[in-house]
N, C-alpha and C. Protein backbone atom coordinates (compact mmCIF):
# COMPACT_ATOMS: atom_id res chain seq x y z
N UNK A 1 16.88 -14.20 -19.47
CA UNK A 1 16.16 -15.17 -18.67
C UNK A 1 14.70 -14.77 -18.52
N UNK A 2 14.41 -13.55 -18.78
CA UNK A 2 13.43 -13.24 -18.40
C UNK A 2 12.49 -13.41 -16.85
N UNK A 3 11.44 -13.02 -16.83
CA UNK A 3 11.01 -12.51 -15.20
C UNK A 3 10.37 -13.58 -14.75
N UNK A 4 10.34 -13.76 -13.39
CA UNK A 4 9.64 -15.33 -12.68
C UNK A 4 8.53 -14.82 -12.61
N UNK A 5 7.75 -15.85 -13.57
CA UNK A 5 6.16 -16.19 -13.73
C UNK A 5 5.51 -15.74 -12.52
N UNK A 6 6.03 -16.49 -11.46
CA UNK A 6 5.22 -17.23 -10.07
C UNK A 6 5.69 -15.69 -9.60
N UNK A 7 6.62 -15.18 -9.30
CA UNK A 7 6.56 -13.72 -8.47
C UNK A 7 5.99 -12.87 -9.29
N UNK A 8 5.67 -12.80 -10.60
CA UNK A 8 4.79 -11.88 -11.56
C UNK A 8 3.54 -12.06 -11.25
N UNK A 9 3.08 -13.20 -10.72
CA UNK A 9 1.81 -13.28 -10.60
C UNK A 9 1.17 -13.31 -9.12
N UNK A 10 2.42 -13.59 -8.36
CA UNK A 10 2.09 -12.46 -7.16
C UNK A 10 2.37 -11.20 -6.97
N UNK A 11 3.45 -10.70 -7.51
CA UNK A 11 3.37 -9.50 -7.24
C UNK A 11 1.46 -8.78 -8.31
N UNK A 12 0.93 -9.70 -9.03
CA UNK A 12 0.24 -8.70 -9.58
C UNK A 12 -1.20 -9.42 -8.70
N UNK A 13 -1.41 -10.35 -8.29
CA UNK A 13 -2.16 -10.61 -6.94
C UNK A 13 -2.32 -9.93 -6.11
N UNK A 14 -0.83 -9.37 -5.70
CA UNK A 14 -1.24 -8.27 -4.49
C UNK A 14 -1.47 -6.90 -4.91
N UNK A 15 -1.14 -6.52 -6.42
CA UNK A 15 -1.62 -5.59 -6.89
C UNK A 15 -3.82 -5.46 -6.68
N UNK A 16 -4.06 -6.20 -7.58
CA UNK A 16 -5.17 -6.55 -7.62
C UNK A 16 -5.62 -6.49 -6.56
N UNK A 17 -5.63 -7.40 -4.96
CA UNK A 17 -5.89 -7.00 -3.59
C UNK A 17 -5.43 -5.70 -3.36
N UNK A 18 -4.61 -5.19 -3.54
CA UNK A 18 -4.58 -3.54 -2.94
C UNK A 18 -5.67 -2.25 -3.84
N UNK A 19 -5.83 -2.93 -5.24
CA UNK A 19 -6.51 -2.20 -5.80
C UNK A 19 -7.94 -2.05 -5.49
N UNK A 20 -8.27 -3.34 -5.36
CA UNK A 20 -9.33 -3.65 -4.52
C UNK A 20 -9.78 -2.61 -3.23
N UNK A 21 -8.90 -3.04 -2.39
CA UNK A 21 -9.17 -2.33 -0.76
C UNK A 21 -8.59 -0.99 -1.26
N UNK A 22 -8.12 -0.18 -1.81
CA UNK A 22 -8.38 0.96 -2.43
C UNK A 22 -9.64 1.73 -2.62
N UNK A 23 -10.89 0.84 -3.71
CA UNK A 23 -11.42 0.78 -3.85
C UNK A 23 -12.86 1.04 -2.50
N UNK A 24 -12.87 0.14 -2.02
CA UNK A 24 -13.42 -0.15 -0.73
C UNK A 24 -13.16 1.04 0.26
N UNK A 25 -12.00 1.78 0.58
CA UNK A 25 -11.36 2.10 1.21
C UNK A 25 -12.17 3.89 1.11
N UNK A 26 -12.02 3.64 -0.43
CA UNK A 26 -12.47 5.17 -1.24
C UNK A 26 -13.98 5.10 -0.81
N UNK A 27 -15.00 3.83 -0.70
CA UNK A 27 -16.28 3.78 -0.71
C UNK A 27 -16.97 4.50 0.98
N UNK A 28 -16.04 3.95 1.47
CA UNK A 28 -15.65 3.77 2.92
C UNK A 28 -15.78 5.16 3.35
N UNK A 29 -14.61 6.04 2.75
CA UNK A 29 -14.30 7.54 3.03
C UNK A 29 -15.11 8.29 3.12
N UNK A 30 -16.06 7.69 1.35
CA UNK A 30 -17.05 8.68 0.43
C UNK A 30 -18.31 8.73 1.81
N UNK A 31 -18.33 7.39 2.30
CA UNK A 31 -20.10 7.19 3.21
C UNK A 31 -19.30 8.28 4.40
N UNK A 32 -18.25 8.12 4.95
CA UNK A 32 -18.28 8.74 5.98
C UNK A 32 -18.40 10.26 6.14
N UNK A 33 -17.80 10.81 5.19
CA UNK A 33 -17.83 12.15 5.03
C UNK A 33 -19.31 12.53 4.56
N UNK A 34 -19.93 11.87 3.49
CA UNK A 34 -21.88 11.82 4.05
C UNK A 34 -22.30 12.43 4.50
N UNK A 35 -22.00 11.02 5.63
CA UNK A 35 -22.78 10.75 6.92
C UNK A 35 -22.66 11.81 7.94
N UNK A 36 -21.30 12.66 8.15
CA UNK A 36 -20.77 13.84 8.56
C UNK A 36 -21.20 14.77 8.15
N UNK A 37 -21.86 15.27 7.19
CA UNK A 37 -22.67 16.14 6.45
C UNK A 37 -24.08 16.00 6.86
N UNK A 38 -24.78 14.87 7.04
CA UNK A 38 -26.13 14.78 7.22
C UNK A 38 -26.20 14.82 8.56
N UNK A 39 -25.06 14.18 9.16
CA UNK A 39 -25.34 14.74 11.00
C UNK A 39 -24.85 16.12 11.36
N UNK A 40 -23.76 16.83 10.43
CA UNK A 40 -23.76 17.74 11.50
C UNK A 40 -22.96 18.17 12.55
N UNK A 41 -22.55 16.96 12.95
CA UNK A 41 -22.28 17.56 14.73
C UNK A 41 -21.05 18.21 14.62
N UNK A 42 -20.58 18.44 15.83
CA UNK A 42 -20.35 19.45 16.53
C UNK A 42 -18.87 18.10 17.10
N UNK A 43 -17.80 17.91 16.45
CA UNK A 43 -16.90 17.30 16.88
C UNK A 43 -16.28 17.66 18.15
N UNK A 44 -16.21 18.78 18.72
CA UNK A 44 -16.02 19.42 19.61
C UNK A 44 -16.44 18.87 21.60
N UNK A 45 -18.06 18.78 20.94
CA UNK A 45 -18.82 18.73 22.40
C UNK A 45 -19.63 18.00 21.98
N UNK A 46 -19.87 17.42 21.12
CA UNK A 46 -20.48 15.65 20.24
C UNK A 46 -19.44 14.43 20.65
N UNK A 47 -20.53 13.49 21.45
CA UNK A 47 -19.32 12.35 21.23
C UNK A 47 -19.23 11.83 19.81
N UNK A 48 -20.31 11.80 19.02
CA UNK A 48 -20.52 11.14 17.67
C UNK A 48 -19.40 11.81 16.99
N UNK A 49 -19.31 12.90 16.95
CA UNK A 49 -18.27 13.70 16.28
C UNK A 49 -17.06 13.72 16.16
N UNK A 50 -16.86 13.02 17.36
CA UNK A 50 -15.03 12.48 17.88
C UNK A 50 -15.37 10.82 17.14
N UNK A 51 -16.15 10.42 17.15
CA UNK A 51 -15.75 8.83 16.47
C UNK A 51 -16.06 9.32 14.81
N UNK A 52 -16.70 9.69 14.54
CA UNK A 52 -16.57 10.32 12.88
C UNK A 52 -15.34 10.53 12.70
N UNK A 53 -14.85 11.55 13.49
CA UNK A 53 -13.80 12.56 13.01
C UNK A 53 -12.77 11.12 13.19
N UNK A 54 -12.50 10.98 14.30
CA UNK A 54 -11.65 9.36 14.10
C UNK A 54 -11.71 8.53 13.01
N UNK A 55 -12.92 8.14 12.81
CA UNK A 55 -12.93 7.09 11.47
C UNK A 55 -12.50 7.66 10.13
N UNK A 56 -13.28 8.80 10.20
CA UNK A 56 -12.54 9.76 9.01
C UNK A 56 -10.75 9.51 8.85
N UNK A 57 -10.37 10.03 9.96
CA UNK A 57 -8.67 10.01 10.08
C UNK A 57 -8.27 8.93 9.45
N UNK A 58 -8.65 8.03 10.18
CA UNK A 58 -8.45 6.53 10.34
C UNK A 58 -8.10 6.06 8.97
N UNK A 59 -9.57 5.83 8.14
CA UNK A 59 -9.49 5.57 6.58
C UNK A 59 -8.90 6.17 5.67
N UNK A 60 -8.94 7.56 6.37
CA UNK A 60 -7.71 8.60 5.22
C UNK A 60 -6.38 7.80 5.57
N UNK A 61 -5.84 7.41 6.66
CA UNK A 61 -4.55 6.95 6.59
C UNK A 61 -4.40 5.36 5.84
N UNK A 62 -5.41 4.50 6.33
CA UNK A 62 -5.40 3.52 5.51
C UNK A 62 -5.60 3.68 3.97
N UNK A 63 -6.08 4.32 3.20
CA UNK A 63 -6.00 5.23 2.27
C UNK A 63 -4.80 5.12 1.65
N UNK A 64 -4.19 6.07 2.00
CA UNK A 64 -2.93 6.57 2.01
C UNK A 64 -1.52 5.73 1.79
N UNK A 65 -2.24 4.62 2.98
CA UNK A 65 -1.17 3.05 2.96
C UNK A 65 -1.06 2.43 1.48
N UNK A 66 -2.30 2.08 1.20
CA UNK A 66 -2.56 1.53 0.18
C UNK A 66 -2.21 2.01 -0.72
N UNK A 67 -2.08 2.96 -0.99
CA UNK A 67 -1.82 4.06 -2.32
C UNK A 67 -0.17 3.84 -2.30
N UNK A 68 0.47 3.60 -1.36
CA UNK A 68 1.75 3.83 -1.43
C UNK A 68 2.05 2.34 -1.86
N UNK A 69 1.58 1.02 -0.78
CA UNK A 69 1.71 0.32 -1.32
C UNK A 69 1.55 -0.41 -2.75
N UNK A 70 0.25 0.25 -3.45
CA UNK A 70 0.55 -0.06 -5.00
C UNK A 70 1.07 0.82 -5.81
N UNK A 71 2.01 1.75 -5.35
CA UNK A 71 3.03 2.77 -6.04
C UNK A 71 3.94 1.37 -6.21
N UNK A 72 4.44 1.08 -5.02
CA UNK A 72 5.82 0.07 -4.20
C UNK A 72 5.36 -1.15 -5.39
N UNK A 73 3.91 -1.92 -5.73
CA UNK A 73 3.96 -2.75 -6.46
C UNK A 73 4.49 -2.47 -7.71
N UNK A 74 3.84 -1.43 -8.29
CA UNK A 74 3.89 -1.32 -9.53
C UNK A 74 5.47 -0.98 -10.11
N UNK A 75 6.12 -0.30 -8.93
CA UNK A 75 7.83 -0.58 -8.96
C UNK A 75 8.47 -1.65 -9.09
N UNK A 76 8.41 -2.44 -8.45
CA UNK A 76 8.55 -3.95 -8.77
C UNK A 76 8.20 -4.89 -9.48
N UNK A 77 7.05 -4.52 -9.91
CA UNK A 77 6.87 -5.11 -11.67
C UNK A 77 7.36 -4.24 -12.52
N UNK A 78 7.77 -3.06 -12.32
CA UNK A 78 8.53 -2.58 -13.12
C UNK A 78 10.56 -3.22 -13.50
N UNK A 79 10.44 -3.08 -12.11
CA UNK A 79 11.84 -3.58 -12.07
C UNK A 79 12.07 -5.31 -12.38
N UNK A 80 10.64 -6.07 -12.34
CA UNK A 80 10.81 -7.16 -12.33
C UNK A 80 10.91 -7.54 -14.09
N UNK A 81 10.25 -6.38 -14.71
CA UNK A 81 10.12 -6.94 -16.03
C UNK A 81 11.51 -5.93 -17.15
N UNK A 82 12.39 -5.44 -16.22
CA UNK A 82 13.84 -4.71 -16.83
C UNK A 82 14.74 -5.89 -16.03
N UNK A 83 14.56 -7.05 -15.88
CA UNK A 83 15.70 -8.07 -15.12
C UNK A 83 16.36 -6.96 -14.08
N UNK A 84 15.60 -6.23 -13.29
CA UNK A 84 16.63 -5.35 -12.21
C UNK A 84 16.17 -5.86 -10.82
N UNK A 85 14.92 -6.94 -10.61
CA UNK A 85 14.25 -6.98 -9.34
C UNK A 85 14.92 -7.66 -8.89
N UNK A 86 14.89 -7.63 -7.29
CA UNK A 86 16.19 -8.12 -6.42
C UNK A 86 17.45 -7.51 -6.39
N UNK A 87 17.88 -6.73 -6.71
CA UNK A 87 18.97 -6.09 -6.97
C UNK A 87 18.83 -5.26 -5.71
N UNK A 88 19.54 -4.73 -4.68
CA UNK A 88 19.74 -3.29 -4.26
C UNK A 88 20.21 -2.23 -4.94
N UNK A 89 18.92 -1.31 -4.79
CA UNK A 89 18.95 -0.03 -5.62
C UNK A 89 20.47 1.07 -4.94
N UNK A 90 20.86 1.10 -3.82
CA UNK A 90 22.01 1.50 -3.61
C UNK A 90 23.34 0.69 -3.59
N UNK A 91 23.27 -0.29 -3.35
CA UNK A 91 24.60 -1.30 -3.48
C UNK A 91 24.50 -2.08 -4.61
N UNK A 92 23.51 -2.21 -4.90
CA UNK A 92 24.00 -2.96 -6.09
C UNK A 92 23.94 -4.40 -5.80
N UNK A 93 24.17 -5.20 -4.63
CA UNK A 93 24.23 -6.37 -4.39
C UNK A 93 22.78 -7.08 -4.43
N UNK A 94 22.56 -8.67 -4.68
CA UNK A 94 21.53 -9.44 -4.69
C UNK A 94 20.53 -8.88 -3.03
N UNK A 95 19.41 -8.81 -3.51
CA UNK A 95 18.78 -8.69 -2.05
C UNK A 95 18.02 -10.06 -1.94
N UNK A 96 18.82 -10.92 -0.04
CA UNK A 96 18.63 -12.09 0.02
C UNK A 96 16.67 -12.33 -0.26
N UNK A 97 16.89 -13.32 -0.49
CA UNK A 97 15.28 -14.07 -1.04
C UNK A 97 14.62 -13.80 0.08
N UNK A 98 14.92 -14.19 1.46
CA UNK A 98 14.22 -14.30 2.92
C UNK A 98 13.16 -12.93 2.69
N UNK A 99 14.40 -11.76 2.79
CA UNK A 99 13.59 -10.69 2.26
C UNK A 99 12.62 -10.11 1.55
N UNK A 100 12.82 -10.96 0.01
CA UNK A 100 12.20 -10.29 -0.44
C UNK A 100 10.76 -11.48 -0.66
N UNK A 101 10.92 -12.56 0.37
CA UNK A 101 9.40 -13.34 0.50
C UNK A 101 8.85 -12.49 1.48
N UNK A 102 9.52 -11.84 2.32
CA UNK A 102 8.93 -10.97 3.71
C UNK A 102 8.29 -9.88 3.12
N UNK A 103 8.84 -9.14 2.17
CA UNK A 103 8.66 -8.16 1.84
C UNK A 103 9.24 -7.98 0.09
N UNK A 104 8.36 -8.09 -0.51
CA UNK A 104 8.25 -8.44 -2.24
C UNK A 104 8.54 -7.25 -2.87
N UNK A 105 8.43 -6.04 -2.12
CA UNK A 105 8.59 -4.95 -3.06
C UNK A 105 9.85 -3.54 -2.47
N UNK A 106 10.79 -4.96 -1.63
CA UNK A 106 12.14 -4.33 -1.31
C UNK A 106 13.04 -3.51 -2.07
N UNK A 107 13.34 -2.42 -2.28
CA UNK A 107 13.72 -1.93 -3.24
C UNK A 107 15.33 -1.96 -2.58
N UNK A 108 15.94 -2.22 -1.13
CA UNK A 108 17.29 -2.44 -0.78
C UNK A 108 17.50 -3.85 -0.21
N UNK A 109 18.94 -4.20 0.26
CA UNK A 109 19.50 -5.53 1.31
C UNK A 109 18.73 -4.87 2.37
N UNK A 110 19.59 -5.70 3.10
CA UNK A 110 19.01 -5.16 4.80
C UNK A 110 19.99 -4.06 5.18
N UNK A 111 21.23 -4.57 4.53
CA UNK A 111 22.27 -3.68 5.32
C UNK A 111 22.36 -2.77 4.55
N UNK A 112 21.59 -2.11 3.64
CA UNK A 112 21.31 -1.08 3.03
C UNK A 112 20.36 -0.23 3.68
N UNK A 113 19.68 -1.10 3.90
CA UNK A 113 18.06 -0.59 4.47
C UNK A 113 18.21 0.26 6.46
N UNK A 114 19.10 -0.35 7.07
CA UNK A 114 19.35 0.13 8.45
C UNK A 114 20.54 1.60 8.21
């Protein structure tokens, strides 16, 4: 039967948007850590230093999100283009549609997933 067009081309939509804010994300990091270099401070007994050091955190975790999330895509176009997507990877059973419009790169059911 081969793989649905229309979820191939979202799942690679949201590829593309995550690659994107990846991107952005990395630009984001690169200025802040900088900007942390050219000021200096003293995170400690600096207020500037506690919102750096925050934003720093911050984008490293959003970062991080993203990275996982286009691991999670690129699984699912993987699995989408071996006829395995939708499947639960431990049971084996169809994973309902509801799901996987909620969440496209479900790799279980629900009652797998709890």
């Amino acid at each position: 039967m081969g793989p649905d067009p229309e979820l191939r081309s979202a799942l690679l939509a949201d590829r593309a948007g995550t690659a994107n804010r990846i991107a952005a994300l990395t630009a984001d990091l690169e200025a802040i850590v900088e900007a942390s270099r050219l000021v200096a401070t003293d995170d400690e007994h600096d207020p500037e230093g506690a919102t750096i050091a925050f934003e720093r955190s911050q984008t490293t975790t959003f970062l991080e999100d993203a990275h996982k999330h286009l691991a999670d895509l690129d699984s699912a176009l993987d699995r989408l283009e071996a006829d395995d997507y939708g499947r639960c990877e431990i049971c084996g059973n169809p994973i309902a549609a509801g799901r996987l419009i909620a969440r496209p790169t479900a790799r279980t059911c629900i009652d797998c997933a709890t």
